[in-house]
Protein backbone atom coordinates (compact mmCIF):
# COMPACT_ATOMS: atom_id res chain seq x y z
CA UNK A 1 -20.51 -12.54 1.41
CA UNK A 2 -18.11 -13.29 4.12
CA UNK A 3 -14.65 -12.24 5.72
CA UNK A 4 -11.87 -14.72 6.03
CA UNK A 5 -13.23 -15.45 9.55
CA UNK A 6 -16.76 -16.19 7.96
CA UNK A 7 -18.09 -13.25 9.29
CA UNK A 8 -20.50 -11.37 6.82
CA UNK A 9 -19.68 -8.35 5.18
CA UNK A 10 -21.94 -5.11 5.08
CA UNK A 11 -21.04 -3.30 2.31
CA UNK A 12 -20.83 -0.18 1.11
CA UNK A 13 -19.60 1.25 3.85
CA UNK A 14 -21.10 5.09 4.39
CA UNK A 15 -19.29 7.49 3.21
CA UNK A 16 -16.75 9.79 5.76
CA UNK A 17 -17.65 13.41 6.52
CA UNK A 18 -14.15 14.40 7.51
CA UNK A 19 -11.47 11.32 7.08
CA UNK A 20 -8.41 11.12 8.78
CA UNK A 21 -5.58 9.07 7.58
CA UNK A 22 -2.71 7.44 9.06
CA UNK A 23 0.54 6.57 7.11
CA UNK A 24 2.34 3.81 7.86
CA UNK A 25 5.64 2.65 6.40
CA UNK A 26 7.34 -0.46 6.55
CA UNK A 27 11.48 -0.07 6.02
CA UNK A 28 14.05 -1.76 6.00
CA UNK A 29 17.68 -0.64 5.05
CA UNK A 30 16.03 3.04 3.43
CA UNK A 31 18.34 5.08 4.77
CA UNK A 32 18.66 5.91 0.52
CA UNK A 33 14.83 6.60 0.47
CA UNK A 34 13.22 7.48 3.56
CA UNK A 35 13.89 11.11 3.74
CA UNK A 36 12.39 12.27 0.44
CA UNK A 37 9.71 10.02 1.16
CA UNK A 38 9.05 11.95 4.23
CA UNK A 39 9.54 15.64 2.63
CA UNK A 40 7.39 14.87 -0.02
CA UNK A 41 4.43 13.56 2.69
CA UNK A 42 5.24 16.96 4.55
CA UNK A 43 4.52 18.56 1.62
CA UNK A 44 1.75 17.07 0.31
CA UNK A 45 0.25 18.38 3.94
CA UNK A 46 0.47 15.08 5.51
CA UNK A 47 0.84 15.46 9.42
CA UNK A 48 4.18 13.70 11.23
CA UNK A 49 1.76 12.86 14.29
CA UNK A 50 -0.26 10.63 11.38
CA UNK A 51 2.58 8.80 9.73
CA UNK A 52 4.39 5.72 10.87
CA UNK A 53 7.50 3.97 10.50
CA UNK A 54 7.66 0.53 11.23
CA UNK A 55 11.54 -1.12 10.78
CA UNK A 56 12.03 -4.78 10.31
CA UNK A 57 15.86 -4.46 11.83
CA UNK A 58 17.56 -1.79 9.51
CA UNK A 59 21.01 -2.04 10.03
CA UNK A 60 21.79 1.39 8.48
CA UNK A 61 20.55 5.01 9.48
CA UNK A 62 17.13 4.67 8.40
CA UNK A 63 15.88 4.78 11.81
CA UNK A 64 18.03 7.51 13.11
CA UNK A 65 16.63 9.44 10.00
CA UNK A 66 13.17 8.57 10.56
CA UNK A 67 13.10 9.61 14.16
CA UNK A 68 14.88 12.81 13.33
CA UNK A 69 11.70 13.96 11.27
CA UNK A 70 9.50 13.75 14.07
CA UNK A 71 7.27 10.64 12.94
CA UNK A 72 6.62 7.62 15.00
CA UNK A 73 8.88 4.44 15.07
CA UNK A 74 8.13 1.03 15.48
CA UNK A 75 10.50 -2.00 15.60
CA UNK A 76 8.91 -5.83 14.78
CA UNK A 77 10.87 -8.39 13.32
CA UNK A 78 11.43 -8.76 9.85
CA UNK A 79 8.35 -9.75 7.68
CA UNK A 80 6.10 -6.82 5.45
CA UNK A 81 2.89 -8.47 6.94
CA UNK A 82 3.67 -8.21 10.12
CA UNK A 83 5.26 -4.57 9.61
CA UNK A 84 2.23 -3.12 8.17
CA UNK A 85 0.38 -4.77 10.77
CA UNK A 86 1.96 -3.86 13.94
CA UNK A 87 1.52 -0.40 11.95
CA UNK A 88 -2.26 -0.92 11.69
CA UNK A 89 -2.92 -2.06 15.28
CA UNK A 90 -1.30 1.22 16.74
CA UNK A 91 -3.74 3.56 14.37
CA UNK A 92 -6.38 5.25 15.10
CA UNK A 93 -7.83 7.38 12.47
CA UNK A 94 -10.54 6.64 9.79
CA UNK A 95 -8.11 5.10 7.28
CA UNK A 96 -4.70 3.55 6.31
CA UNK A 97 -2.12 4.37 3.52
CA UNK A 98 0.08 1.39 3.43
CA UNK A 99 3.39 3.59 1.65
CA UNK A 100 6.64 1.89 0.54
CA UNK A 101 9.82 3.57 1.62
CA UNK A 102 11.10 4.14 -1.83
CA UNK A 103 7.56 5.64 -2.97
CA UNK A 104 6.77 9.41 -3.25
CA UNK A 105 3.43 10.43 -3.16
CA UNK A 106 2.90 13.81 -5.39
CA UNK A 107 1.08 17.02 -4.52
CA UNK A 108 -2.32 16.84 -4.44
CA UNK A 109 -2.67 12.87 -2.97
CA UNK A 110 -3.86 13.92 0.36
CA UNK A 111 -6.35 16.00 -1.07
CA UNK A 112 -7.56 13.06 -3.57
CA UNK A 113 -7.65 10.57 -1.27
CA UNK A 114 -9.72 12.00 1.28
CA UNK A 115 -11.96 12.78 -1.54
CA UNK A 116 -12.77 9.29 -2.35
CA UNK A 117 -12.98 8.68 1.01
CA UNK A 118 -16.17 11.16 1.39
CA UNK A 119 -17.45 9.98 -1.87
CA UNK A 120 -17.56 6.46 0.22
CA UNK A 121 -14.57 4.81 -1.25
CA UNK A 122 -13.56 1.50 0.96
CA UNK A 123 -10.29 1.00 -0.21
CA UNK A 124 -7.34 1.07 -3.34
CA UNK A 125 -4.58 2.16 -4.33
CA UNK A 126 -2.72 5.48 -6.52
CA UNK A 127 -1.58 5.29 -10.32
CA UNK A 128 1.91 4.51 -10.55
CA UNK A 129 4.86 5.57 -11.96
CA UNK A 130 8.28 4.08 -12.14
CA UNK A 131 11.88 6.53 -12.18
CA UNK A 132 13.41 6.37 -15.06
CA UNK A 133 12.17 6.13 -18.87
CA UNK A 134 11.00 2.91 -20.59
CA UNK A 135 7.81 1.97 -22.44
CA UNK A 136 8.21 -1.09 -20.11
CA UNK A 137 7.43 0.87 -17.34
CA UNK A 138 4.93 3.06 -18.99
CA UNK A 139 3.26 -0.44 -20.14
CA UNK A 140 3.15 -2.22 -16.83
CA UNK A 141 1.72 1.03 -15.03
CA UNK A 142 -1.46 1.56 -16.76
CA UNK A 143 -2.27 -2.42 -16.71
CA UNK A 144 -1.33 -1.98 -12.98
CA UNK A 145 -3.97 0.49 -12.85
CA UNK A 146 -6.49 -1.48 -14.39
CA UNK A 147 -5.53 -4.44 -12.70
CA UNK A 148 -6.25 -2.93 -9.27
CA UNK A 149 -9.77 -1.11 -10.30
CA UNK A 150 -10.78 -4.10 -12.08
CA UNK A 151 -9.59 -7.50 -10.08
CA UNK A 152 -8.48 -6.31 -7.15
CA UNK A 153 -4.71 -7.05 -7.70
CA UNK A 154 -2.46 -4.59 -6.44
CA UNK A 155 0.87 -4.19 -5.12
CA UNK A 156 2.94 -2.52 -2.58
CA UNK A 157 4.78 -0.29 -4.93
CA UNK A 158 1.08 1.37 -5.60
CA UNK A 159 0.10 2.90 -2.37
CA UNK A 160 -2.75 0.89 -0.99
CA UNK A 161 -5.40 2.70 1.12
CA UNK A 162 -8.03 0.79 2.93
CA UNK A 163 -10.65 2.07 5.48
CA UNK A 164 -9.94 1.08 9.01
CA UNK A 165 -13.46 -0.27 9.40
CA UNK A 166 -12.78 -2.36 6.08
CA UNK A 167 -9.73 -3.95 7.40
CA UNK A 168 -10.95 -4.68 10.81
CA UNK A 169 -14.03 -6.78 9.16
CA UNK A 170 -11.46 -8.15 6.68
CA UNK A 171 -9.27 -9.62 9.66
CA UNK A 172 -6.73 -6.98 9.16
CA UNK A 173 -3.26 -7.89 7.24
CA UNK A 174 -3.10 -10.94 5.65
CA UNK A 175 0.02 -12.80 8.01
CA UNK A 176 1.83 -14.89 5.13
CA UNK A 177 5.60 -14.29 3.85
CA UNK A 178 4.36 -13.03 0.37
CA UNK A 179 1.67 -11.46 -2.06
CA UNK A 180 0.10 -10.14 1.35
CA UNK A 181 -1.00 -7.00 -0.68
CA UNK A 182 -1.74 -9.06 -3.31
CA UNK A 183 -4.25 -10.66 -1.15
CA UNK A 184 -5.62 -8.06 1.30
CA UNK A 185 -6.78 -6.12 -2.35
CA UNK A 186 -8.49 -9.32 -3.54
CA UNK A 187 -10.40 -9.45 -0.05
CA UNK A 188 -11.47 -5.64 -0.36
CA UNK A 189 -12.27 -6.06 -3.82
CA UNK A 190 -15.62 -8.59 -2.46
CA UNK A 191 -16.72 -5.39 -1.17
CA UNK A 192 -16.79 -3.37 -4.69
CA UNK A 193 -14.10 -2.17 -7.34
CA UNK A 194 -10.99 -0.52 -5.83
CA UNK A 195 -10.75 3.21 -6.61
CA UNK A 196 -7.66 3.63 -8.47
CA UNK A 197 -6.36 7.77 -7.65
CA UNK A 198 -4.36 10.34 -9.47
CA UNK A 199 -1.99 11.81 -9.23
CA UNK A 200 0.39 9.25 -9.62
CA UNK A 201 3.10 8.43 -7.51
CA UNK A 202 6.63 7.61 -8.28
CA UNK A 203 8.84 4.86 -7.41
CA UNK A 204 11.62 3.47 -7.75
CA UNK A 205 12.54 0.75 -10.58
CA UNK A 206 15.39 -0.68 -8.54
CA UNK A 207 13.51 -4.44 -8.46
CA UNK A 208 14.04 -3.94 -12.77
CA UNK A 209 18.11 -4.08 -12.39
CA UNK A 210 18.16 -7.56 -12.96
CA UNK A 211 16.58 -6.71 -16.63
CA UNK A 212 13.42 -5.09 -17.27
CA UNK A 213 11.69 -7.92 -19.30
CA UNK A 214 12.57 -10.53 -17.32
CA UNK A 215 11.32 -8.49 -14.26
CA UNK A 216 7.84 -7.83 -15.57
CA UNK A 217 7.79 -11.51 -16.75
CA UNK A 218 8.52 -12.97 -13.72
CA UNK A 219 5.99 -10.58 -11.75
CA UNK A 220 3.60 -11.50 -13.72
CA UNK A 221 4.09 -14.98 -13.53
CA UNK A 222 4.60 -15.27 -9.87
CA UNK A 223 1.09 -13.00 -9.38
CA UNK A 224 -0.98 -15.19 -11.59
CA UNK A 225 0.33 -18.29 -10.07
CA UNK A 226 -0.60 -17.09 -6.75
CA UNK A 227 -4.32 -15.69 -7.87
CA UNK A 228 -4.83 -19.22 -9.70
CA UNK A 229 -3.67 -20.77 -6.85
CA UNK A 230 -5.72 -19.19 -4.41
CA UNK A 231 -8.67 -19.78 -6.79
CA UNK A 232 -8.60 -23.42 -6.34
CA UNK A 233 -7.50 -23.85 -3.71
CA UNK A 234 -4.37 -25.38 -3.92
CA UNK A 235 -1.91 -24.48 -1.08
C-alpha cells in the first residue's frame, strides 16, 4: 500500500498510552461562532495551550475574539487546505482535531476521543448533528456516519481527527481548493475503517438556507462526482 508520495504505509499504527491532541480551527468571518465554539472546548476540558486558530483574512472580530480566549492565532491566506495545514505544521502533540468554527463539540468528546486513540484508532471523525429540526437533517447525519466508517468520506462539518504520525506518512493536507477533507479521509481510510465517535456534535445548518433538498442533493452530487472522478482518474 502506498502514500501519495509512493511511500509504503505500515499500518496499524500502535496504539497511544497517553494521547495528546491539538485543535486546530480554520475561520474566517466567525465572529457569530467562534466563542461558543471555544466555551464549549473549555468545557469539554480541552486545554487553550492545545487549540488553534488559523484565519484566512477575517474582516470582522473573529480574531480579536479568538485571541481574547487565550488560544493561539495564525494568519495564512485564504484557502481551508492551507489553513488546516499551516495549523498542522505548528503542532506538536500525538494527534489533530481538524474543528469547524461553527461546530460544537459536546461533553464527553475529549474523553472519547482519546479513547479510541489508546484503543489504536488512526483517524475519523464524530457523529453529527445539524441545529435545527428536520428529518432531512436527521437523514443525512446517520448516512454521514456510515459514510465515514464505511468509505472513508467525510466532511469538515464532522470533526475529523487523524494521528499526527498518520498524516505525516499521508503527506499531510491534501493542497487543492476543494473536497480536501473529502480526500485526506479517503487516504486514511487505506489504512483501515475510520472510527466514527459519539457523542455527537452540533453544527450549524446555515449551508441548508438556500433549501434543504436542494442542499443535500447538490452535496451529494458534487461528492460522488469527485470520488468517481478520483477513481478513474479523470482530472
Amino acid at each position: 500500500m502506498m502514500n501519495p508520495s509512493g511511500t509504503k504505509l505500515s499500518s496499524p499504527f500502535h496504539a497511544l498510552s497517553t494521547p495528546e491532541i491539538d485543535v486546530v480551527i480554520p475561520t474566517l468571518n466567525e465572529e457569530a461562532h467562534i466563542e461558543l465554539t471555544l466555551r464549549l472546548l473549555f468545557a469539554d476540558g480541552w486545554k487553550k495551550e492545545a487549540i488553534t486558530v488559523v484565519d484566512g483574512g477575517s474582516t470582522d472580530q473573529t480574531i480579536a475574539l479568538a485571541e481574547s480566549y487565550g488560544v493561539t492565532v495564525r494568519t495564512c491566506h485564504c484557502g481551508r487546505a492551507e489553513q488546516l495545514e499551516l495549523g498542522a505544521q505548528h503542532s506538536s502533540r500525538d494527534a489533530l482535531l481538524f474543528l469547524h468554527a461553527d461546530t460544537q463539540l459536546q461533553r464527553g468528546s475529549h474523553d472519547a476521543l482519546k479513547s479510541a486513540l489508546r484503543s489504536g484508532a488512526h483517524a475519523g471523525c464524530f457523529k453529527r448533528q445539524f441545529s435545527g429540526k428536520s428529518w432531512i437533517f436527521s437523514l443525512t447525519s446517520a448516512l454521514a456516519g456510515l459514510r465515514a466508517q464505511l468509505l472513508g468520506i467525510t466532511y469538515g462539518d464532522q470533526a475529523m481527527w487523524i494521528r499526527r504520525d498518520v498524516l505525516k506518512t499521508l503527506d499531510g493536507v491534501p493542497q487543492q481548493a476543494c473536497f480536501e477533507d473529502v480526500e485526506l479521509g479517503l487516504r486514511a481510510r487505506k489504512l483501515g475503517l475510520l472510527t466514527v465517535l459519539s457523542p455527537p456534535l452540533l453544527t450549524s445548518a446555515r449551508r441548508f438556507n438556500t433549501g434543504k433538498l436542494r442542499t443535500l442533493w447538490k452535496d451529494a452530487f458534487v461528492t460522488w462526482r469527485y470520488v468517481i472522478r478520483r477513481i478513474l482518474k479523470i482530472q
